[in-house]
Protein backbone atom coordinates (compact mmCIF):
# COMPACT_ATOMS: atom_id res chain seq x y z
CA UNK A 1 -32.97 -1.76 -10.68
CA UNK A 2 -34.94 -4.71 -9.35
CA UNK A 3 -36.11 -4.59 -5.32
CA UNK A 4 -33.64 -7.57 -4.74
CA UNK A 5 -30.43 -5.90 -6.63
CA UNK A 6 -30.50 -2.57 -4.22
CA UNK A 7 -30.91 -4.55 -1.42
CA UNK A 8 -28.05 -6.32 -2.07
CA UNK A 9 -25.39 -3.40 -2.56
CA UNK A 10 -27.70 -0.80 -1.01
CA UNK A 11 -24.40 1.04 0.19
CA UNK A 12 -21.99 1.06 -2.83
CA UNK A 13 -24.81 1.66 -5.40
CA UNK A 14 -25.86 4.83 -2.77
CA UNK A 15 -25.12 8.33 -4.20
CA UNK A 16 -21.99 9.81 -2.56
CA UNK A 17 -20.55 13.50 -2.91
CA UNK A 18 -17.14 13.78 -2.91
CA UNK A 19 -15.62 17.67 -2.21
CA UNK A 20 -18.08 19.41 -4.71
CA UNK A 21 -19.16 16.71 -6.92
CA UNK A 22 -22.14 14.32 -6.62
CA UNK A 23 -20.95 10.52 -7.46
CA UNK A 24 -24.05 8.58 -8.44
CA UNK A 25 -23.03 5.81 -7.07
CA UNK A 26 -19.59 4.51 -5.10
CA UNK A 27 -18.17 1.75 -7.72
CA UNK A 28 -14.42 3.62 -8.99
CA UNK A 29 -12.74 2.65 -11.98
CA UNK A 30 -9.02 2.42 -10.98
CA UNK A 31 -6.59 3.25 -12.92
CA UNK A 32 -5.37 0.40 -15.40
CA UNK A 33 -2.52 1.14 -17.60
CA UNK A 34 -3.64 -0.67 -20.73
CA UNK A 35 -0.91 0.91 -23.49
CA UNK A 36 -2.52 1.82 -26.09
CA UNK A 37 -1.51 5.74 -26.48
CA UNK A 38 0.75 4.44 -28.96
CA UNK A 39 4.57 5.92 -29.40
CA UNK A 40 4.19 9.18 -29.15
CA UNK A 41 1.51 9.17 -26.09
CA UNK A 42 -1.56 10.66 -28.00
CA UNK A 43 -4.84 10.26 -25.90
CA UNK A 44 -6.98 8.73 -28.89
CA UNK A 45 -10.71 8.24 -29.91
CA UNK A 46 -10.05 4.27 -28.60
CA UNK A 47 -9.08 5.01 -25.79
CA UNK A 48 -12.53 7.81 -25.92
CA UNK A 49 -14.48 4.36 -26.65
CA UNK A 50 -13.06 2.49 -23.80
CA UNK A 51 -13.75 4.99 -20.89
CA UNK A 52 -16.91 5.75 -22.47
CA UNK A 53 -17.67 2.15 -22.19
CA UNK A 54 -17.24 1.93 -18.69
CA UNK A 55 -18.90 5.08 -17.36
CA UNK A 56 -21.57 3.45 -15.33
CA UNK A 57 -19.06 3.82 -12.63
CA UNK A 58 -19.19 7.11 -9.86
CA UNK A 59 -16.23 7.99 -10.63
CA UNK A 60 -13.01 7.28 -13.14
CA UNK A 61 -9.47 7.59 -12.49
CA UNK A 62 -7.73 7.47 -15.45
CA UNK A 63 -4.41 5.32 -16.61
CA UNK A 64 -1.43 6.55 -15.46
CA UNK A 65 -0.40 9.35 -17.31
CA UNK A 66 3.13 10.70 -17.38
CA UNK A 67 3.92 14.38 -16.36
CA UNK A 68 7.43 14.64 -18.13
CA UNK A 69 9.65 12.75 -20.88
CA UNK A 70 11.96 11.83 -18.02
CA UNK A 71 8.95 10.28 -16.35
CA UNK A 72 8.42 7.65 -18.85
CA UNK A 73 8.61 3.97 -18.11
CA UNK A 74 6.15 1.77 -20.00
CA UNK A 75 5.84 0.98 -23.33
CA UNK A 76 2.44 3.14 -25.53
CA UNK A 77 1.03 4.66 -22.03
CA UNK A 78 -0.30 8.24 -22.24
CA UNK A 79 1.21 11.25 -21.32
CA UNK A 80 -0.06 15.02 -20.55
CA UNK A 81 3.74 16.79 -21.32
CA UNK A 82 2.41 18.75 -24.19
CA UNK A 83 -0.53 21.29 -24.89
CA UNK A 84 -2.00 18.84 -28.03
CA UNK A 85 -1.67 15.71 -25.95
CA UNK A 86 -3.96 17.67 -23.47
CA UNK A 87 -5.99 18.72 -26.05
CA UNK A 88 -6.24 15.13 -27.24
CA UNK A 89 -7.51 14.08 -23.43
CA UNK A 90 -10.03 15.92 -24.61
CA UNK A 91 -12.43 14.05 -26.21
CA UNK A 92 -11.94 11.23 -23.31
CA UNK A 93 -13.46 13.74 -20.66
CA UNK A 94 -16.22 15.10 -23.12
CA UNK A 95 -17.29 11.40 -23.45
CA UNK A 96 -16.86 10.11 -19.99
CA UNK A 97 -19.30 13.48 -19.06
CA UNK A 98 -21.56 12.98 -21.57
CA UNK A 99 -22.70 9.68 -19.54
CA UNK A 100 -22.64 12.23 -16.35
CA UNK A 101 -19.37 10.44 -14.95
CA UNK A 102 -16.72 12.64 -13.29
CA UNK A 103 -12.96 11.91 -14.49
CA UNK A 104 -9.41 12.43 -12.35
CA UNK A 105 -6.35 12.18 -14.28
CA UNK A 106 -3.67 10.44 -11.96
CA UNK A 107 -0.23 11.95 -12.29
CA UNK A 108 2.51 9.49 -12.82
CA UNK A 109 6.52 9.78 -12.97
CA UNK A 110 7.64 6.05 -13.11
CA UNK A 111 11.19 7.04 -11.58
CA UNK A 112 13.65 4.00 -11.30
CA UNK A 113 10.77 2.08 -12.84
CA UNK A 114 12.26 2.83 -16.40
CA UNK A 115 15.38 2.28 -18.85
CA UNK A 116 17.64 4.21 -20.29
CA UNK A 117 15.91 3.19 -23.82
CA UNK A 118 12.74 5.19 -23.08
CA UNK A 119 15.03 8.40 -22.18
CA UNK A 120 15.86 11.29 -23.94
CA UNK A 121 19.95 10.99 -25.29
CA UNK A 122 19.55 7.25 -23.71
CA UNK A 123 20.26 8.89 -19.62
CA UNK A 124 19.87 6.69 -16.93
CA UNK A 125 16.33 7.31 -15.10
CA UNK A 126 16.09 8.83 -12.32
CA UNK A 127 15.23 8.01 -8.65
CA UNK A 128 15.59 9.41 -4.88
CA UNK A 129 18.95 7.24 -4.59
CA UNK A 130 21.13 4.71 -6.57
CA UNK A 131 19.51 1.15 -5.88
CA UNK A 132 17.91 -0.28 -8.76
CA UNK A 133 14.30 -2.75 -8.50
CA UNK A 134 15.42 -6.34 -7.79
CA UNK A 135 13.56 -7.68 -10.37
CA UNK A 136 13.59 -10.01 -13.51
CA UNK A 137 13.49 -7.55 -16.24
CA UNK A 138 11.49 -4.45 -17.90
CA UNK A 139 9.70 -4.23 -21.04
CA UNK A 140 11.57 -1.59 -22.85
CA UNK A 141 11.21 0.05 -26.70
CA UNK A 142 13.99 -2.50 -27.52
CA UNK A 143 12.64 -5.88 -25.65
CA UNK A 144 13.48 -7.46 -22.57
CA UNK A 145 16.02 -5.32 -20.55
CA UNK A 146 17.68 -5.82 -17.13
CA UNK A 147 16.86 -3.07 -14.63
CA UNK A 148 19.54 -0.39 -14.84
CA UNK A 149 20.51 1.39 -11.22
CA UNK A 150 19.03 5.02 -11.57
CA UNK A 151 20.60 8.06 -10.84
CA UNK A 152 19.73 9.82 -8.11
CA UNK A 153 17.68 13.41 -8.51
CA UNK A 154 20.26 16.20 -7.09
CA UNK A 155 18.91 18.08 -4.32
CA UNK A 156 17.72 21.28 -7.02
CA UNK A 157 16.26 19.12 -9.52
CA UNK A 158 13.87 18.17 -7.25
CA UNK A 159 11.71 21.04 -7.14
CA UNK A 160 12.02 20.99 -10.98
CA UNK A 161 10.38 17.53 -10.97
CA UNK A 162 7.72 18.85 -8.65
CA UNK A 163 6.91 21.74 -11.24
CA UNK A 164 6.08 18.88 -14.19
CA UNK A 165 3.32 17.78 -11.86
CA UNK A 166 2.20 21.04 -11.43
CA UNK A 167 2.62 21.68 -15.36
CA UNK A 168 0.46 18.21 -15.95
CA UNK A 169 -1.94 19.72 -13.58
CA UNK A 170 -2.67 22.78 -15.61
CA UNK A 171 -2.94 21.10 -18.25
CA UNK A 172 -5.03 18.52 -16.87
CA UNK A 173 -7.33 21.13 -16.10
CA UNK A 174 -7.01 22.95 -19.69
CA UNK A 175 -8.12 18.75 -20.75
CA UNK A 176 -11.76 19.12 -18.93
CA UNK A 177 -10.37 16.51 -16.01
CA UNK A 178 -12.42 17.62 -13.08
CA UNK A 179 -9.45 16.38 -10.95
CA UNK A 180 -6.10 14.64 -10.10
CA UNK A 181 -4.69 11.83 -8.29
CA UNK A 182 -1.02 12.08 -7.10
CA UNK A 183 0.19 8.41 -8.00
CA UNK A 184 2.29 7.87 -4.29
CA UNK A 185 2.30 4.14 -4.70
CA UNK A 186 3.62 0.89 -6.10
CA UNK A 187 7.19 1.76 -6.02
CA UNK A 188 6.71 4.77 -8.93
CA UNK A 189 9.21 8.19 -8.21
CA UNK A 190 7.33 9.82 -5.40
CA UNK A 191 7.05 6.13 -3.18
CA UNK A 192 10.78 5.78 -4.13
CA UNK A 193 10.81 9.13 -2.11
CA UNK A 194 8.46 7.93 0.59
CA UNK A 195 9.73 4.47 1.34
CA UNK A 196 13.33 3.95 3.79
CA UNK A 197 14.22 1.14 1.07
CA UNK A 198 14.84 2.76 -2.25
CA UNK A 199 15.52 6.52 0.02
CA UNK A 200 19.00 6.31 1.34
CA UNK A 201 19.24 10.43 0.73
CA UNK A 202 21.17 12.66 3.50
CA UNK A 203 19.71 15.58 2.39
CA UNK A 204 16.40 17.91 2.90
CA UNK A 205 14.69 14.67 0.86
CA UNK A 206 15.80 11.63 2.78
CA UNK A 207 16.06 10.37 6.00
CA UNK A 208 13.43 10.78 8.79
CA UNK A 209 9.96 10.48 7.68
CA UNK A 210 9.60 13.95 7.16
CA UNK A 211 12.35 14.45 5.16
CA UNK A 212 11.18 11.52 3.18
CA UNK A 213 7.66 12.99 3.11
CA UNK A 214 8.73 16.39 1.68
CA UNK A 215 8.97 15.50 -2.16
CA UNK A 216 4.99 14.49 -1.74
CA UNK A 217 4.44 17.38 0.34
CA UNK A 218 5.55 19.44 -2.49
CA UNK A 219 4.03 17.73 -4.99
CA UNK A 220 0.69 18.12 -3.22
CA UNK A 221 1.64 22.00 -2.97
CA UNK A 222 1.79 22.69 -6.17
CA UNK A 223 -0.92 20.65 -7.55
CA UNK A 224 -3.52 22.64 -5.02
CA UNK A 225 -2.37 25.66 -6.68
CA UNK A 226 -4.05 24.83 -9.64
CA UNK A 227 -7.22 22.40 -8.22
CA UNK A 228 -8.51 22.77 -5.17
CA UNK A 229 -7.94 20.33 -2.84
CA UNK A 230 -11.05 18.74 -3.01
CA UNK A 231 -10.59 18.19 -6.41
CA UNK A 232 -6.89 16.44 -5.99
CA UNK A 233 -6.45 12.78 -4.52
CA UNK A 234 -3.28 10.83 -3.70
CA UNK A 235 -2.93 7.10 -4.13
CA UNK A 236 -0.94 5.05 -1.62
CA UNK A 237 0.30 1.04 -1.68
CA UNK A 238 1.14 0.48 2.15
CA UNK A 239 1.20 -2.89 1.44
CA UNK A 240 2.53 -3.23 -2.17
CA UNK A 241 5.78 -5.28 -2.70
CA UNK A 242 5.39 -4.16 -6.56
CA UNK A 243 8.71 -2.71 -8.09
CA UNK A 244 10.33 -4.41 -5.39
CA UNK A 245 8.76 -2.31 -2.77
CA UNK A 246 8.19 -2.90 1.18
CA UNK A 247 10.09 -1.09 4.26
CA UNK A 248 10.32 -2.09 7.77
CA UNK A 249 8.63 1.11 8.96
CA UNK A 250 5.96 1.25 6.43
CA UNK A 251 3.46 1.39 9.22
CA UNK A 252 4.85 4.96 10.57
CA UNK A 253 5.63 5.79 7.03
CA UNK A 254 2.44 5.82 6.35
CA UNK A 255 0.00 6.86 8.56
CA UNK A 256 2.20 9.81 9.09
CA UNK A 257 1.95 10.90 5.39
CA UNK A 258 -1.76 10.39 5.60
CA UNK A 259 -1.92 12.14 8.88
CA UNK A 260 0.05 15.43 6.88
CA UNK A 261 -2.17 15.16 3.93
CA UNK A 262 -5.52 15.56 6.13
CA UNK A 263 -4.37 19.23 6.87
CA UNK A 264 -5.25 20.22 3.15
CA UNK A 265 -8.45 18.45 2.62
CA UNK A 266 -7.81 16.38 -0.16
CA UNK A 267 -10.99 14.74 -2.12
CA UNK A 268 -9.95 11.68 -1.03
CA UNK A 269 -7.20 9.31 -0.10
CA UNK A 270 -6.96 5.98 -2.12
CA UNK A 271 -5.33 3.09 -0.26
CA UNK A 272 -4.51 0.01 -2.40
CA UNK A 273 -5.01 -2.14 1.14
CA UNK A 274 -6.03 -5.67 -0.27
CA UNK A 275 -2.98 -8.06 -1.30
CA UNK A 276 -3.79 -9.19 -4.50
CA UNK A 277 -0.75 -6.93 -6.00
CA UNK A 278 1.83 -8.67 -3.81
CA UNK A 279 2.39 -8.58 0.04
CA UNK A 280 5.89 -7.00 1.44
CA UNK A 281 5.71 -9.13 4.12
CA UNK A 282 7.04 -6.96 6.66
CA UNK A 283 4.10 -7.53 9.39
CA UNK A 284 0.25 -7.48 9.74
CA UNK A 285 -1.37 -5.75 6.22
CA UNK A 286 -2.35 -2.31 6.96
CA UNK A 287 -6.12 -1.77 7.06
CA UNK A 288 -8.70 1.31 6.00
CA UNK A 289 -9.80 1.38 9.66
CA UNK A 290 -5.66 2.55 10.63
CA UNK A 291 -5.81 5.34 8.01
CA UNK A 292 -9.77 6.46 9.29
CA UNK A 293 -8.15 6.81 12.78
CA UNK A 294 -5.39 9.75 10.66
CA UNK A 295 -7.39 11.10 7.48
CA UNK A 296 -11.04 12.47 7.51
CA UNK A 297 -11.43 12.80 4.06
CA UNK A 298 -13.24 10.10 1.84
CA UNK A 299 -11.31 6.92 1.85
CA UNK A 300 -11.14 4.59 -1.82
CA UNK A 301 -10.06 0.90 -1.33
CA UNK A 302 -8.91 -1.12 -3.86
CA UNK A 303 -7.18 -3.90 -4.93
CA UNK A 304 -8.84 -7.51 -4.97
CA UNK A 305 -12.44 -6.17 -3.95
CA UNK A 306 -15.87 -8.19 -4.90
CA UNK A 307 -19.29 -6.95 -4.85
CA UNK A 308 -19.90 -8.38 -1.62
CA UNK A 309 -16.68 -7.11 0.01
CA UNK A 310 -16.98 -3.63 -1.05
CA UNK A 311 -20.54 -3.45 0.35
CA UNK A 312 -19.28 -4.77 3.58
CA UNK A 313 -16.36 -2.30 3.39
CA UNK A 314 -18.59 1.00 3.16
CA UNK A 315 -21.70 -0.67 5.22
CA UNK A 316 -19.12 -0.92 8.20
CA UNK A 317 -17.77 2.70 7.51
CA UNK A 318 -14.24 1.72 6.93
CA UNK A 319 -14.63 2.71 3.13
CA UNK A 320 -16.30 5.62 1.27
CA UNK A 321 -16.02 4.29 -2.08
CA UNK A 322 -13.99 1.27 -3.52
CA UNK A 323 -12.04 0.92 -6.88
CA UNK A 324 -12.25 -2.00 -9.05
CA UNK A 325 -9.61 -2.28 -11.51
CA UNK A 326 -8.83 -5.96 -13.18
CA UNK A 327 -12.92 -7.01 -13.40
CA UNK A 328 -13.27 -3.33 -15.49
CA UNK A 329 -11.02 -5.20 -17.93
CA UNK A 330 -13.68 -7.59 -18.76
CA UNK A 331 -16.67 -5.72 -17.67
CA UNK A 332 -17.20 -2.48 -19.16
CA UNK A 333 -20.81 -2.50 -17.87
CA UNK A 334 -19.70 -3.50 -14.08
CA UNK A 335 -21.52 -0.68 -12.23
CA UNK A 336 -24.92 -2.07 -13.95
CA UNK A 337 -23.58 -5.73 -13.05
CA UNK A 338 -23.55 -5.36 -9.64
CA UNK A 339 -26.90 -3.11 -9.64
CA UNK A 340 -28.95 -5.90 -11.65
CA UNK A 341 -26.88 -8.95 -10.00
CA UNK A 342 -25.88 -9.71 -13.44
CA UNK A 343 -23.18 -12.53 -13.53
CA UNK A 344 -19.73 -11.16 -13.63
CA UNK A 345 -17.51 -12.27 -16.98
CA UNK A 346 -14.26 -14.54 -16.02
CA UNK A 347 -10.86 -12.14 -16.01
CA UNK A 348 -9.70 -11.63 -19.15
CA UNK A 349 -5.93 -12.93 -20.10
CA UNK A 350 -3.22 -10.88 -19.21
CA UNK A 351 -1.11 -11.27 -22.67
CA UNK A 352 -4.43 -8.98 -24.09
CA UNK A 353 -4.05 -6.64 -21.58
CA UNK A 354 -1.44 -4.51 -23.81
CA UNK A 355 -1.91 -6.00 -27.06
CA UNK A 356 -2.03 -1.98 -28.21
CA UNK A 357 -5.25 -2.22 -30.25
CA UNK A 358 -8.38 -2.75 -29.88
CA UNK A 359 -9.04 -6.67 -28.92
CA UNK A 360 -9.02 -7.18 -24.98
CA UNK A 361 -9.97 -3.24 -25.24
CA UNK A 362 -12.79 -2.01 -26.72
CA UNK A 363 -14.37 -5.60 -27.26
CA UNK A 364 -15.63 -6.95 -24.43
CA UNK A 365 -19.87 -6.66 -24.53
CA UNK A 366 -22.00 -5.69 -22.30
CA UNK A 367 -23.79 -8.01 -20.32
CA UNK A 368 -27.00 -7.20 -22.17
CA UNK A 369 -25.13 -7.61 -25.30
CA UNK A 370 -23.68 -10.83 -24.64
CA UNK A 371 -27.49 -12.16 -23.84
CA UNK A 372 -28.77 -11.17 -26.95
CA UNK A 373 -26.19 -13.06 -28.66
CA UNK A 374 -26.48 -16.29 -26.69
CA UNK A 375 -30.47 -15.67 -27.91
């Protein structure tokens, strides 16, 4: 690392330890669902390749990964709902660790976010109440589908949803991952739960904020059974208007889940606070700084992040770390990027994003690479 590169990200190219694990530096790979489990889900030696590729970063989070059949929603993305699917995971954490590179898997249930097409007997999918996404249309096993209005979980299945995360997390574990991240965001089951606009429940689930809190509450219960909580993170998109999210008390919504979560001492708490994803429009953006004045645990940002920003982010303390997700598509080698001042490659095109093979995967070089070639 040349004299000029550390002193220009000093801060997120700094060593950071996070619970019990020592980050070596504080560039995250977000998760990026990228599709290419294929149809039956199967962690494969690609997708090994790809997070192999990209282990100059502190710490991964993997793809969303789906704790249940009834949790599917997108077309070839992974799931952990089997013992050989965890077993396949496998060889993804051995080499992500071989480059010394700690790996969460983030939990996922995609809730209303679905179609009847990817569920078992063709049910409807499921969801805290009966108001389907305003939206165009969902990429389903048989094309181009109109959203579908879910059914609503009864009261008792909850708690049987909440044990498929805790099932995932076990086997999570049994995988290698050396943690989890509770996906609570971008209008998935549990911020269906969270958010007064898709929860119109009048039972122990809906309502007040608590109420509306409790499915995460549980979720985070039972996960912590099996992790500690310094080894278990939840992901939040105050923000988000993706899946047709947004509330009018998202504010209080919020900071009050983040304020419950501090009690257990969570590894971290990863807020998807820039806009880039789409802006609900409710009122003013909700910023790191509100959730440092509720959580005390290590605080991820993400979403629409440079080099520059994300050293400003942690040199002013309102960050710990900061996820990059969309320039990891393109640059596998971004951690040495930003430590070398290397020039960044554009964004690759979103139509390769889930081609399911290996081109806008497994092919983008390294910047060294790509030198040598121009040479």
């Amino acid at each position: 690392m040349s004299d000029h590169s550390a002193s220009s990200s000093p801060n997120l190219l700094s060593s950071f330890t996070l619970g019990d694990l020592t980050l070596k530096n504080r560039v995250v790979m977000a998760p990026l669902t990228r599709g290419r489990a294929g149809e039956e889900r199967m962690p494969n030696a690609m997708m090994a390749e790809y997070y192999s590729q990209r282990a100059g970063a502190g710490l991964i989070i993997s793809e969303a990964t789906v704790v249940s059949p009834q949790a599917n929603g997108w077309l070839h993305s992974p799931a952990i709902y089997s013992d050989d699917r965890a077993q396949a995971w496998q060889q993804i954490v051995e080499a992500v660790h071989k480059k010394g590179t700690p790996i969460f898997l983030q939990l996922w249930h995609c809730g209303r976010a679905s179609h009847s097409s990817f569920q078992e007997n063709g049910q409807l999918p499921v969801s805290a109440s009966a108001i389907k996404i305003n939206d165009d249309y969902i990429h389903t096993p048989i094309g181009k589908q109109p959203y579908e209005t879910p059914r609503p979980l009864e009261t008792e299945e909850v708690p049987m949803v909440v044990e498929d995360y805790r099932r995932a997390t076990e086997r999570a574990k049994m995988a290698g991952f050396d943690g989890v991240e509770v996906h609570s965001a971008n209008g998935y089951l549990i911020d269906q739960f969270l958010q007064s606009k898709s929860n119109h429940r009048d039972d122990r689930y809906g309502g007040s904020i608590e109420n509306r809190y409790q499915f995460l509450k549980e979720i985070v219960e039972a996960v912590i059974t099996v992790f500690p909580a310094n080894r278990v993170g939840v992901r939040f998109a105050p923000n988000g208007s993706f899946n047709d999210m947004g509330s009018p008390d998202y504010r209080e919504t919020f900071l009050y889940a983040a304020q419950q979560l501090n009690a257990y001492g969570l590894a971290y708490l990863h807020v998807m606070d820039g806009l880039e994803f789409g802006f609900h429009e409710l009122g003013e953006p909700m910023t790191l700084a509100e959730f440092r004045q509720v959580f005390d645990g290590a605080l991820i940002g993400n979403c629409g992040y440079t080099q520059e920003k994300a050293e400003t982010a942690i040199r002013d303390g309102n960050a710990d770390l900061i996820a990059f997700g969309r320039p990891y598509i393109s640059n596998p080698d971004l951690a040495e990027r930003f430590a070398h001042d290397w020039p960044l490659e554009p964004p690759a095109s979103m139509d390769i994003w889930y081609s399911f093979g290996k081109e806008g995967y497994i092919d983008f070089p390294k910047y060294q690479e790509s030198e040598l070639s121009k040479s």
